[in-house]
N, C-alpha and C. Protein backbone atom coordinates (compact mmCIF):
# COMPACT_ATOMS: atom_id res chain seq x y z
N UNK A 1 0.84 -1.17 0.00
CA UNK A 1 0.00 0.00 0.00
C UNK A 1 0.90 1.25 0.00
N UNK A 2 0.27 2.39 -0.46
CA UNK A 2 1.46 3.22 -1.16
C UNK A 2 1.24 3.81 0.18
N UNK A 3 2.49 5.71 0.77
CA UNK A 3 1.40 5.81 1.54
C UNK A 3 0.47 6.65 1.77
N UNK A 4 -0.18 7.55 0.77
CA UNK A 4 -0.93 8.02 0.31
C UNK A 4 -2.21 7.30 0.93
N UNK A 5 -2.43 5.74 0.56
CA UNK A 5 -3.27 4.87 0.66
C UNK A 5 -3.24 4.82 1.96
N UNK A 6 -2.29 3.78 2.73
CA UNK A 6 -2.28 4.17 3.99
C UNK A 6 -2.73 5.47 4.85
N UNK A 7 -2.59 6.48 4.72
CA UNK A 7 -3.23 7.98 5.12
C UNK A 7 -4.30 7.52 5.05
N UNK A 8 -4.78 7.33 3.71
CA UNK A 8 -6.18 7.58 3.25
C UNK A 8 -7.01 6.19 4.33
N UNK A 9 -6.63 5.20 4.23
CA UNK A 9 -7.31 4.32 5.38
C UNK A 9 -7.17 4.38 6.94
N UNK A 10 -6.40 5.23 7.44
CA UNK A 10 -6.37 5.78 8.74
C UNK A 10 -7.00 6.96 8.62
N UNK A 11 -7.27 8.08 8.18
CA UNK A 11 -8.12 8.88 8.06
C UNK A 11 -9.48 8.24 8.27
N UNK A 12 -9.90 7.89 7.08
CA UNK A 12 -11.27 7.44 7.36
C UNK A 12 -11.73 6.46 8.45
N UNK A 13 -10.85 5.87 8.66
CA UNK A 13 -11.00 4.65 10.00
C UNK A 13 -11.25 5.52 11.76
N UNK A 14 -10.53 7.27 10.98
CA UNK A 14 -10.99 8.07 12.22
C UNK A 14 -12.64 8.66 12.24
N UNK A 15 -12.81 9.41 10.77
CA UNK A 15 -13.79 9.46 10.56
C UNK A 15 -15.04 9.12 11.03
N UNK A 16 -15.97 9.70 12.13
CA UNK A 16 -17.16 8.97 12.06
C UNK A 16 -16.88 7.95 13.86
N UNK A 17 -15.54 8.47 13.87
CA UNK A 17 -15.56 7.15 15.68
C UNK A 17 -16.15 8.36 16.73
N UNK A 18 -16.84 7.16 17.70
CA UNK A 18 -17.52 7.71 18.87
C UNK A 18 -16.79 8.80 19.41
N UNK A 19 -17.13 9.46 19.96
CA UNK A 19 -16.91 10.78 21.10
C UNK A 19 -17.57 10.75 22.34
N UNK A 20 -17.49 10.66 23.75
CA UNK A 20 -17.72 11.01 24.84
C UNK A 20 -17.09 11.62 25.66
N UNK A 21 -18.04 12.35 26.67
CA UNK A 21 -17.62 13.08 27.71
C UNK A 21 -16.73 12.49 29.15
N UNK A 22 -15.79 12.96 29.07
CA UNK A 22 -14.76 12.76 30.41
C UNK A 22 -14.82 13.84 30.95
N UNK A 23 -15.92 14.36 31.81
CA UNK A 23 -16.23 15.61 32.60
C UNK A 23 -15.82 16.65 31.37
N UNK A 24 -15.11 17.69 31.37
CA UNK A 24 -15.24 18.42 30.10
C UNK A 24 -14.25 18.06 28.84
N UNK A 25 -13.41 17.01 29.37
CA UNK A 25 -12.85 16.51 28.04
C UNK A 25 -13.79 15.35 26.99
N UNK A 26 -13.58 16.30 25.73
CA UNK A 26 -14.17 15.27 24.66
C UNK A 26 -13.01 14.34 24.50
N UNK A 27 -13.65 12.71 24.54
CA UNK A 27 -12.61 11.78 24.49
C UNK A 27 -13.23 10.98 23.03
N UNK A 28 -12.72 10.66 21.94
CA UNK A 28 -12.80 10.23 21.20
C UNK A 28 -12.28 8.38 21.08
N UNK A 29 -13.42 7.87 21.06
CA UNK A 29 -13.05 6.05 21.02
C UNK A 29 -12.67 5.27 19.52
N UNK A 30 -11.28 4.88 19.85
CA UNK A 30 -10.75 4.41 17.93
C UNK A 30 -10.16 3.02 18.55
N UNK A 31 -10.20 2.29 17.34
CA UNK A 31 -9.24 1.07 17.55
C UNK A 31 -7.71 1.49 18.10
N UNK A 32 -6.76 2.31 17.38
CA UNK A 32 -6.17 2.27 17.61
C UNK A 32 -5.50 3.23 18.96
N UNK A 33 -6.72 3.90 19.28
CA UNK A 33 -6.07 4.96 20.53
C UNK A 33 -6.89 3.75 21.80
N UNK A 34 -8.13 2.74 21.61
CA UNK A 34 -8.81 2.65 22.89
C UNK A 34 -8.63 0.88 22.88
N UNK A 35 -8.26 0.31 21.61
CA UNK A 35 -8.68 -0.86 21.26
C UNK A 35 -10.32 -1.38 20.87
N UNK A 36 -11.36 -0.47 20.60
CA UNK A 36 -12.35 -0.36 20.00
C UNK A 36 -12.98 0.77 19.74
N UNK A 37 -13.92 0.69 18.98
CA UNK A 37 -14.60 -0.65 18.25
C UNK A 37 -13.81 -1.66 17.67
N UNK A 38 -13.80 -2.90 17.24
CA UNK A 38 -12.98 -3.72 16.82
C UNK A 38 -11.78 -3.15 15.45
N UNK A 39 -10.46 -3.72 15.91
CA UNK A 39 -9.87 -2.94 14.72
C UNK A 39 -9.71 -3.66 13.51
N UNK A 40 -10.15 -3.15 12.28
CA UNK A 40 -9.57 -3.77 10.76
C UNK A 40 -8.33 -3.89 10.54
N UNK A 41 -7.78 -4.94 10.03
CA UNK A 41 -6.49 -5.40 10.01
C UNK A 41 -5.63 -4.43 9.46
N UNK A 42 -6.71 -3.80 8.15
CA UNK A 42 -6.12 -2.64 7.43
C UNK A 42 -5.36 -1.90 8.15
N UNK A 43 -6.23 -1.02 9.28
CA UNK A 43 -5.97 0.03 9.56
C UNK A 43 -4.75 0.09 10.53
N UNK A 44 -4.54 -1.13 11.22
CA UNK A 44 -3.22 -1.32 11.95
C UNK A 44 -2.25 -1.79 10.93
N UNK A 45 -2.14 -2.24 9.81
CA UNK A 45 -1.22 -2.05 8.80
C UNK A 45 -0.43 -1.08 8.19
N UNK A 46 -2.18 -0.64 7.79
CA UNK A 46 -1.64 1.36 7.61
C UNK A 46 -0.70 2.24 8.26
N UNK A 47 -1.29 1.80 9.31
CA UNK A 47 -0.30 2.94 10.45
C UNK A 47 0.85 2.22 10.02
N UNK A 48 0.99 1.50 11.23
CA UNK A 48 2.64 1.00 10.66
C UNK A 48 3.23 0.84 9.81
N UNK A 49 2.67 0.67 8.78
CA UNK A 49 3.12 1.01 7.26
C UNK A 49 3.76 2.41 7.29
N UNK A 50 3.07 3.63 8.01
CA UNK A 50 3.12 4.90 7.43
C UNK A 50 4.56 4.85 8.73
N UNK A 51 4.41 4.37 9.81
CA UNK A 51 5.65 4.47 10.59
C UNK A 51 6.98 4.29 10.07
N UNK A 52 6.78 2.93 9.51
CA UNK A 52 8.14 2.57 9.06
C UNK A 52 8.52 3.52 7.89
N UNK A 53 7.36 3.83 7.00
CA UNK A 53 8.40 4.80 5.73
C UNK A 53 8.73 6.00 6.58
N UNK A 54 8.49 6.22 7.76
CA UNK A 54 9.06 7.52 8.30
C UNK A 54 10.62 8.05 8.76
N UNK A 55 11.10 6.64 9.09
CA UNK A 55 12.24 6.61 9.91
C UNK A 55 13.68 5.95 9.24
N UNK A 56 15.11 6.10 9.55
CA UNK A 56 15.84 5.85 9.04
C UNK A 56 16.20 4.99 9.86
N UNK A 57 15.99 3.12 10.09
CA UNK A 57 16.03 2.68 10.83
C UNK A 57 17.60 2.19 11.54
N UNK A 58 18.80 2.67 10.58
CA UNK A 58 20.07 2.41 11.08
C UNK A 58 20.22 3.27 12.12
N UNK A 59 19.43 4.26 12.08
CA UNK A 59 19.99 4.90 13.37
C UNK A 59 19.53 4.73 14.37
N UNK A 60 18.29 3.68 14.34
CA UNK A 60 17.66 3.11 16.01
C UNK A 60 18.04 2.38 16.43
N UNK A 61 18.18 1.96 17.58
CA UNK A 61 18.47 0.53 18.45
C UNK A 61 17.24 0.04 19.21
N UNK A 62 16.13 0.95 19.61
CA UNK A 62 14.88 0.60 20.33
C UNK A 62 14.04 0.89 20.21
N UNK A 63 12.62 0.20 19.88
CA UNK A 63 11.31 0.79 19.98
C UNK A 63 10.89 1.10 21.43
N UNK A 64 10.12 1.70 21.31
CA UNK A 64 9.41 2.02 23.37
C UNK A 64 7.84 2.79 23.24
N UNK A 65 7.07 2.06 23.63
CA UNK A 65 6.00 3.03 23.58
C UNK A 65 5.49 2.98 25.32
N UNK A 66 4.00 3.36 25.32
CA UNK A 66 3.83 3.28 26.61
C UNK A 66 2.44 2.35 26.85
N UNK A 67 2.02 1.64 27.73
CA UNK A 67 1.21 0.70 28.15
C UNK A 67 0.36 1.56 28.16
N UNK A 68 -1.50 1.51 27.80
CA UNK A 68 -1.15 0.16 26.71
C UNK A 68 -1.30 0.42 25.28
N UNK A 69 -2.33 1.68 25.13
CA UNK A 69 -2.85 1.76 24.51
C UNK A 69 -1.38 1.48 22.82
N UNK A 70 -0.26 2.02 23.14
CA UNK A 70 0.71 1.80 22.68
C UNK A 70 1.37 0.33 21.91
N UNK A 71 0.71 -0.53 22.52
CA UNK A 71 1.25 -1.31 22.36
C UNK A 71 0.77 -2.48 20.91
N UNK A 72 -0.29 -2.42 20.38
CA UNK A 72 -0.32 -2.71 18.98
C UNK A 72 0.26 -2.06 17.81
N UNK A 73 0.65 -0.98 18.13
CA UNK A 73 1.84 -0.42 17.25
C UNK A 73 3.35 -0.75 17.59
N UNK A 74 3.19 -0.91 18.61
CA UNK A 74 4.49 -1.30 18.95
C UNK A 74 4.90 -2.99 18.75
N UNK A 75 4.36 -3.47 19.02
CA UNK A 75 4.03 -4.99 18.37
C UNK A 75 4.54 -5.05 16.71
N UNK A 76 3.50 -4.19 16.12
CA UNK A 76 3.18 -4.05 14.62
C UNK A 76 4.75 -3.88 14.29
N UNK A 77 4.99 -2.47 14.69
CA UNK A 77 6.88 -2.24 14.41
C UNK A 77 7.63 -2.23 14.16
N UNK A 78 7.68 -3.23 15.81
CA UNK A 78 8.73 -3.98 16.04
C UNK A 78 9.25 -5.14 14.88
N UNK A 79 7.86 -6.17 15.00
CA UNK A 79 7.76 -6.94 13.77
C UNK A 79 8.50 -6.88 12.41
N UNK A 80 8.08 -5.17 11.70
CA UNK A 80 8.01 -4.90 10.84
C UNK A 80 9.38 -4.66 10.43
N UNK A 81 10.22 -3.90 11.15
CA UNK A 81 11.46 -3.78 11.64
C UNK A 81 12.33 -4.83 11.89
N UNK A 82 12.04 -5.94 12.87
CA UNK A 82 12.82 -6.86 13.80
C UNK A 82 13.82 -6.03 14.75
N UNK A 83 13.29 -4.54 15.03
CA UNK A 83 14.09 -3.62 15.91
C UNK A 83 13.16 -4.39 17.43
N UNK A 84 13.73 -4.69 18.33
CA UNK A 84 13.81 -4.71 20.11
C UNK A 84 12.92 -3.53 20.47
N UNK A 85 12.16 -4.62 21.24
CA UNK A 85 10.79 -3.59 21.43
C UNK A 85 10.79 -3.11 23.63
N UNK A 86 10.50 -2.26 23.84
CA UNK A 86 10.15 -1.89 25.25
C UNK A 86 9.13 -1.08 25.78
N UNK A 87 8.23 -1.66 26.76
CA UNK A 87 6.96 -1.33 27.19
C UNK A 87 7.60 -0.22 28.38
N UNK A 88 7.09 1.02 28.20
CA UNK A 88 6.98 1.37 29.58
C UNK A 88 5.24 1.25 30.55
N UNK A 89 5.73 0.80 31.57
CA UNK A 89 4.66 0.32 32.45
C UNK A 89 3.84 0.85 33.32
N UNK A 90 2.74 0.52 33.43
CA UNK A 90 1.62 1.44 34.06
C UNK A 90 1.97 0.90 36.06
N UNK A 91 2.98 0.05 36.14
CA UNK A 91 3.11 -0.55 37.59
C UNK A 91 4.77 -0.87 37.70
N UNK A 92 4.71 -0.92 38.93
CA UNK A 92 6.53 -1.19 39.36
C UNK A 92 7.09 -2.82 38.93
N UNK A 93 8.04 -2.71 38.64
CA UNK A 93 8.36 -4.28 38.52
C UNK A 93 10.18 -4.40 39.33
N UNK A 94 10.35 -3.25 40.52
CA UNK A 94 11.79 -3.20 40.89
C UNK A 94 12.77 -3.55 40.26
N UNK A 95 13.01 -3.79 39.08
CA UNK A 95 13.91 -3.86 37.97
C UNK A 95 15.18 -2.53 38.42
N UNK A 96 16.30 -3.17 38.30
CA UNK A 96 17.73 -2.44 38.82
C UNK A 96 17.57 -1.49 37.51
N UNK A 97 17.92 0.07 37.53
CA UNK A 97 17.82 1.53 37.07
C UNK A 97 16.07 1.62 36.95
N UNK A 98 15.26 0.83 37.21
CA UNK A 98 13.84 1.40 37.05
C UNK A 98 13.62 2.62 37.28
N UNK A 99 12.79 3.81 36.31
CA UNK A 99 12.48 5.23 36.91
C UNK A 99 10.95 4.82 37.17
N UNK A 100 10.94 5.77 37.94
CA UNK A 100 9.32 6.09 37.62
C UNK A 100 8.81 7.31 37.65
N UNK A 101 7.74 7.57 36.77
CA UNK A 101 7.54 9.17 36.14
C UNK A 101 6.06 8.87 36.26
N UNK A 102 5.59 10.10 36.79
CA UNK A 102 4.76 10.78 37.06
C UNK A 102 3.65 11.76 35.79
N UNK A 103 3.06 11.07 35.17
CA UNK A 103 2.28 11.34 34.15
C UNK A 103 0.61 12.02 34.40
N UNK A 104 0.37 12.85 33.18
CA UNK A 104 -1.40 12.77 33.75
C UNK A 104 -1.69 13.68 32.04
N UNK A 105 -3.20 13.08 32.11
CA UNK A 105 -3.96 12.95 30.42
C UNK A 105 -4.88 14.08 30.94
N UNK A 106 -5.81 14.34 30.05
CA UNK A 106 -6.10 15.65 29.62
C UNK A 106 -7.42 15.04 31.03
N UNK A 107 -7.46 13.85 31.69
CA UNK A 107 -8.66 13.30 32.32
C UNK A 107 -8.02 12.34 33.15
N UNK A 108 -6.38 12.35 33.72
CA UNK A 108 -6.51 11.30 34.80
C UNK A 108 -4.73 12.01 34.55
N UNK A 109 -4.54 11.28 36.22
CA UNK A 109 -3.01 11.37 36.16
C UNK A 109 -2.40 9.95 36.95
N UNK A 110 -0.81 9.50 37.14
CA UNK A 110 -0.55 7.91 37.34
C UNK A 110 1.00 8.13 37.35
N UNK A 111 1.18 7.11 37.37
CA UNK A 111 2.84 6.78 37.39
C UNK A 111 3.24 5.70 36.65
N UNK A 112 4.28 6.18 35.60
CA UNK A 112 4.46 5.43 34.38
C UNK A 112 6.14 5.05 35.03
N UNK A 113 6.20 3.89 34.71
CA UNK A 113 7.52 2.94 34.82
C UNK A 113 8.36 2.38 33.83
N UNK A 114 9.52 3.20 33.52
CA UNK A 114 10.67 2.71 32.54
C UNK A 114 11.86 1.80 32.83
N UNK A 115 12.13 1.00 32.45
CA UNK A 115 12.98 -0.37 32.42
C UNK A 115 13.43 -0.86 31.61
N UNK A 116 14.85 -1.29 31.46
CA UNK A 116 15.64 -1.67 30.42
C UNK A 116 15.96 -0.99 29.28
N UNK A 117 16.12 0.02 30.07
CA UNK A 117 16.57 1.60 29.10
C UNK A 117 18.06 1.99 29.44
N UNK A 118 19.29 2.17 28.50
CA UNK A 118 20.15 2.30 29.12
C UNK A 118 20.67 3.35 28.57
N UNK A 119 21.54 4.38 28.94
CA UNK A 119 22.39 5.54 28.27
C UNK A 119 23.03 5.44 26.87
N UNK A 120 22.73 6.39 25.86
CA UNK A 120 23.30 5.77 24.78
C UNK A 120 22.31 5.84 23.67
N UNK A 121 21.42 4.45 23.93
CA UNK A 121 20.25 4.11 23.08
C UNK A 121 19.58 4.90 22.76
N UNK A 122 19.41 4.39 21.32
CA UNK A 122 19.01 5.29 20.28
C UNK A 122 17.15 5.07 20.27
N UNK A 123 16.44 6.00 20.71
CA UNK A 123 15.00 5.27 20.79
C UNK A 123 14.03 5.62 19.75
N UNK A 124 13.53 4.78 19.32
CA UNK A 124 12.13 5.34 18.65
C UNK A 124 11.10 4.80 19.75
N UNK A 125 10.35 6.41 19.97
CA UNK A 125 9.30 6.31 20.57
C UNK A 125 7.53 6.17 19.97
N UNK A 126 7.09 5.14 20.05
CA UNK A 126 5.80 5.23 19.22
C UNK A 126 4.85 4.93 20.12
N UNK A 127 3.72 6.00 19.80
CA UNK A 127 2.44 6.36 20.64
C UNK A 127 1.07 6.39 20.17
N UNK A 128 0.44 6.76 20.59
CA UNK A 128 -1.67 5.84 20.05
C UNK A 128 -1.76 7.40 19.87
N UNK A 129 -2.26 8.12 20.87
CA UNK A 129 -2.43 9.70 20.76
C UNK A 129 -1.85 10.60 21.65
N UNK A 130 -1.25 11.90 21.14
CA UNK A 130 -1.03 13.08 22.13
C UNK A 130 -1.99 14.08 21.54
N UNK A 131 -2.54 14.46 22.80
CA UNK A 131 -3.68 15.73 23.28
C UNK A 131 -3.09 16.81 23.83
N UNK A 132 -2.76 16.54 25.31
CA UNK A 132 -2.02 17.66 26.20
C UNK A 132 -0.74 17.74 26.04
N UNK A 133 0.13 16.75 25.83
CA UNK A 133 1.38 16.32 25.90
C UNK A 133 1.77 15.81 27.39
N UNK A 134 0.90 15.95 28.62
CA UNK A 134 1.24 15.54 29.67
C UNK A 134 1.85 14.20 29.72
N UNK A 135 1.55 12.79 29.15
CA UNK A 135 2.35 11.65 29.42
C UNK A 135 3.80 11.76 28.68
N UNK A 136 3.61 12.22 27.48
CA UNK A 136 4.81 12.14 26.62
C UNK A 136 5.72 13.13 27.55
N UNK A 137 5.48 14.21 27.87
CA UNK A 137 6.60 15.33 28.27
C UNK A 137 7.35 14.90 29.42
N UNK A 138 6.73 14.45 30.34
CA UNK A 138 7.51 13.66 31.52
C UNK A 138 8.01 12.12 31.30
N UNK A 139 7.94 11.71 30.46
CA UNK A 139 8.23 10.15 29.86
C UNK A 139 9.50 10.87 28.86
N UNK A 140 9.77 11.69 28.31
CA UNK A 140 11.04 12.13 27.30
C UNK A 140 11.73 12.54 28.27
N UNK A 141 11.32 14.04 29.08
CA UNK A 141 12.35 14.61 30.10
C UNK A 141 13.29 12.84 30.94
N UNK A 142 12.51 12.41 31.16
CA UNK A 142 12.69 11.58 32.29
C UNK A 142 13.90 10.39 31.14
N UNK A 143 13.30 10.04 30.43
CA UNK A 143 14.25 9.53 29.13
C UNK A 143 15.52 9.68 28.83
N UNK A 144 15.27 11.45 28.18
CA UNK A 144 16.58 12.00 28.36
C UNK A 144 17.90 11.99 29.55
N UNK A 145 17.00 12.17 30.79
CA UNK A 145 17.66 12.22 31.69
C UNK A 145 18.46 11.08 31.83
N UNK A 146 17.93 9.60 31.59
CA UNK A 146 18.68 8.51 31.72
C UNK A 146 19.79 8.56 30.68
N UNK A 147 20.00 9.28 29.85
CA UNK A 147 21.19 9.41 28.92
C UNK A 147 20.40 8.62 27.67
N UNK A 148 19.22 8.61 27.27
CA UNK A 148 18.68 7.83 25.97
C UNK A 148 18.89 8.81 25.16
N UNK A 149 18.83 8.60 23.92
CA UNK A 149 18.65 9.75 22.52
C UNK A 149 17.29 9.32 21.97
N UNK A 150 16.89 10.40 21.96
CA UNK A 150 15.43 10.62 21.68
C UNK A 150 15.88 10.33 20.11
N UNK A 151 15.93 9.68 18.85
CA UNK A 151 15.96 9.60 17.53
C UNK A 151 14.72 10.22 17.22
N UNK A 152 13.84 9.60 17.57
CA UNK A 152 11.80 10.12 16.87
C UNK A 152 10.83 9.53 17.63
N UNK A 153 9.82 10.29 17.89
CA UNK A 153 9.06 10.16 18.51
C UNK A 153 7.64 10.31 17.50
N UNK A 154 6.96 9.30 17.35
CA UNK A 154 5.92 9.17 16.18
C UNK A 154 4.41 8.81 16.66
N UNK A 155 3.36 9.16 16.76
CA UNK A 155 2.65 9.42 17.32
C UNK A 155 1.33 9.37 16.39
N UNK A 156 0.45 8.44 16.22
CA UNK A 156 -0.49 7.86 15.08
C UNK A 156 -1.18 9.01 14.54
N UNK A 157 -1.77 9.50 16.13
CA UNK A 157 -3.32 10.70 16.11
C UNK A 157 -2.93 11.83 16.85
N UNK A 158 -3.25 13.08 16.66
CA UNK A 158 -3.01 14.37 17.24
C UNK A 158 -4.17 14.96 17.16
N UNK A 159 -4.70 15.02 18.54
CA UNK A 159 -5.44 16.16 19.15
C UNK A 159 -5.28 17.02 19.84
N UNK A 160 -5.81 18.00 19.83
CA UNK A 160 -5.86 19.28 20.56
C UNK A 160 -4.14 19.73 20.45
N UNK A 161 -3.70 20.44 21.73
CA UNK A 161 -2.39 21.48 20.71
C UNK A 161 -1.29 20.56 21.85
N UNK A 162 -1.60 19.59 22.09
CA UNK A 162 -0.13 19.33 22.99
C UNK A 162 1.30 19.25 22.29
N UNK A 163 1.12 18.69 20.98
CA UNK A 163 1.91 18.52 20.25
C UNK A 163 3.06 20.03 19.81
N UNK A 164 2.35 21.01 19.40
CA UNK A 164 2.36 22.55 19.44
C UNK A 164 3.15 22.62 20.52
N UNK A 165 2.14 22.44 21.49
CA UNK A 165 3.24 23.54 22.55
C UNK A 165 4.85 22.19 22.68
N UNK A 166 4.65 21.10 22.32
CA UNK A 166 6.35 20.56 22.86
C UNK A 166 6.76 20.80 21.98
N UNK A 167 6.05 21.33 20.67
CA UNK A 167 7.51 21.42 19.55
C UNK A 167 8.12 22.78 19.67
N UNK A 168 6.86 23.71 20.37
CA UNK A 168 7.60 25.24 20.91
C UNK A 168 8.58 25.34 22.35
N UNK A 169 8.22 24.64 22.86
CA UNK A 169 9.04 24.49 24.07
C UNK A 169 10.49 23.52 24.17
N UNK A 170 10.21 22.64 23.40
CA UNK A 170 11.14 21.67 23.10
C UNK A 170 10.99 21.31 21.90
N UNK A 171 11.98 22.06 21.26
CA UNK A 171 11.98 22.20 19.46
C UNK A 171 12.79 20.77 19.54
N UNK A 172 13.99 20.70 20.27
CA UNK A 172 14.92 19.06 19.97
C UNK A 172 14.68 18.12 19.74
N UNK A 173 12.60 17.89 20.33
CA UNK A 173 11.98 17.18 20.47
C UNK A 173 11.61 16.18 19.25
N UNK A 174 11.84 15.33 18.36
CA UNK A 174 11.48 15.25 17.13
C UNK A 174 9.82 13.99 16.83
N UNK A 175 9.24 15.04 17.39
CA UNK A 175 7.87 14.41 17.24
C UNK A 175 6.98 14.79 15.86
N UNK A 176 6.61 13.89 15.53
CA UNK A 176 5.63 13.80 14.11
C UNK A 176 4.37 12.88 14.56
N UNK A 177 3.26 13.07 13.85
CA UNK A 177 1.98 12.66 13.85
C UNK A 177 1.80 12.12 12.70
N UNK A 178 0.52 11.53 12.68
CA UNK A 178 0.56 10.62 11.50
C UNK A 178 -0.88 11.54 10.91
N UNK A 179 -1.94 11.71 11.73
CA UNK A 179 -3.43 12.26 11.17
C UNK A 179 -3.38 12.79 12.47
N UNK A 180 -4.28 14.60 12.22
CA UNK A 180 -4.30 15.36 13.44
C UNK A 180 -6.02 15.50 12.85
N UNK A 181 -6.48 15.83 14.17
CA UNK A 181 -8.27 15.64 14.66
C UNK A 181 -8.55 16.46 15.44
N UNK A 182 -9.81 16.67 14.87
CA UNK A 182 -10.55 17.69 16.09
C UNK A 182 -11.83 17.16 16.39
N UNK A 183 -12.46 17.59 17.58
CA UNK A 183 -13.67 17.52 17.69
C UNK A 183 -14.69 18.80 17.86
N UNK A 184 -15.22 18.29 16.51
CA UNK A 184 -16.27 19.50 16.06
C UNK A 184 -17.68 19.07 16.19
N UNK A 185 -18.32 20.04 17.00
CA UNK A 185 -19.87 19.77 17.36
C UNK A 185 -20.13 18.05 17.66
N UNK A 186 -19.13 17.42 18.71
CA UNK A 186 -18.94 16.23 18.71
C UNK A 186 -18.84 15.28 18.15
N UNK A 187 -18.48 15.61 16.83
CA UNK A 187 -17.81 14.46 16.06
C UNK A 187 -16.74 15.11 15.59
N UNK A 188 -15.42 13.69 15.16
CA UNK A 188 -14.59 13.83 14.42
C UNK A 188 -13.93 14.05 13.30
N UNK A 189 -13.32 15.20 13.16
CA UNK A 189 -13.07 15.92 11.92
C UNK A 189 -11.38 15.89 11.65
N UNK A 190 -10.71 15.30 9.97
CA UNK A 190 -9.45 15.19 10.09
C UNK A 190 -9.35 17.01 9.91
N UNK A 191 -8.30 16.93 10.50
CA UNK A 191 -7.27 18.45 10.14
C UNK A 191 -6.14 18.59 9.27
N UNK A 192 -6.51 18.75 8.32
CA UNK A 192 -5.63 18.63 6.60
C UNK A 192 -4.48 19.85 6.72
């Protein structure tokens, strides 16, 4: 699939998905940000399709996304690649250098757990959606800090401006989106 095509079947696969209220956040329900409605094989192809033509993969050594919603792309990938894949975790597992970082979504906040991350490594980071930027921004700072190299940070769906403000605040940051969305009069609209 070219990836034109790919676009074009993640677009529409956004097209038309549920929207509900999380007190005043509109939360939008997709296969690939919630794990339903059920996902078409397509559309997790697509993406990762559109991932891999993104990146220059000699210069990675690691995939990493974050639990869970993350993790069928990261699966997909990895696969696709045969690049070494790493979950960061929604719970402790006392693993020797474990961090743990302190995260929160446009509707909840938690503590995210990184492991088997070492100084050096070259990471590709791949993610379901950024909104606020709250999980991603303390999951990179905290990254960096361990001595990782941020290579790219790739990110399926983009809502609202979180994305914006880390590329203004942290231009070094090298985050890309795949399809950016809004929610208009409660439904979902791509942003071309």
């Amino acid at each position: 699939m070219s990836p034109s095509d790919s676009l074009t079947v993640l677009h529409e696969s956004l097209r038309g998905a549920p929207v509900i209220w999380k007190g005043d956040y509109p939360y939008f329900i997709h296969p690939i940000s919630d794990g339903i409605p059920r996902m078409d094989a397509d559309v997790l192809r697509a993406t990762c399709d559109l991932i891999v033509e993104m990146v220059d993969w000699s210069k990675v050594d690691l995939l990493v996304s974050v639990e869970a919603m993350g993790l069928p792309l990261l699966a997909a990938v990895g696969d696709a690649t045969g690049k070494p894949t790493v979950v960061i975790r929604k719970r402790s597992y006392g693993m020797e250098g474990e961090v743990g970082v302190d995260v929160s979504t446009g509707y909840s906040q938690s503590t995210a757990y990184i492991n088997d991350i070492w100084p050096g490594e070259r990471l590709l980071i791949v993610d379901d959606v950024i909104s606020t930027g709250g999980t991603l921004e303390p999951l990179l700072e905290a990254l960096e800090g361990m001595g990782a190299v941020l290579q790219g940070i790739i990110v399926a769906i983009e809502k609202g401006k979180g994305r914006e403000r880390l590329a203004r605040e942290r231009p070094n940051w090298p985050i890309s989106t795949l399809a950016k969305i809004d929610i208009v009069d409660g439904k979902v609209e791509i942003v071309e």
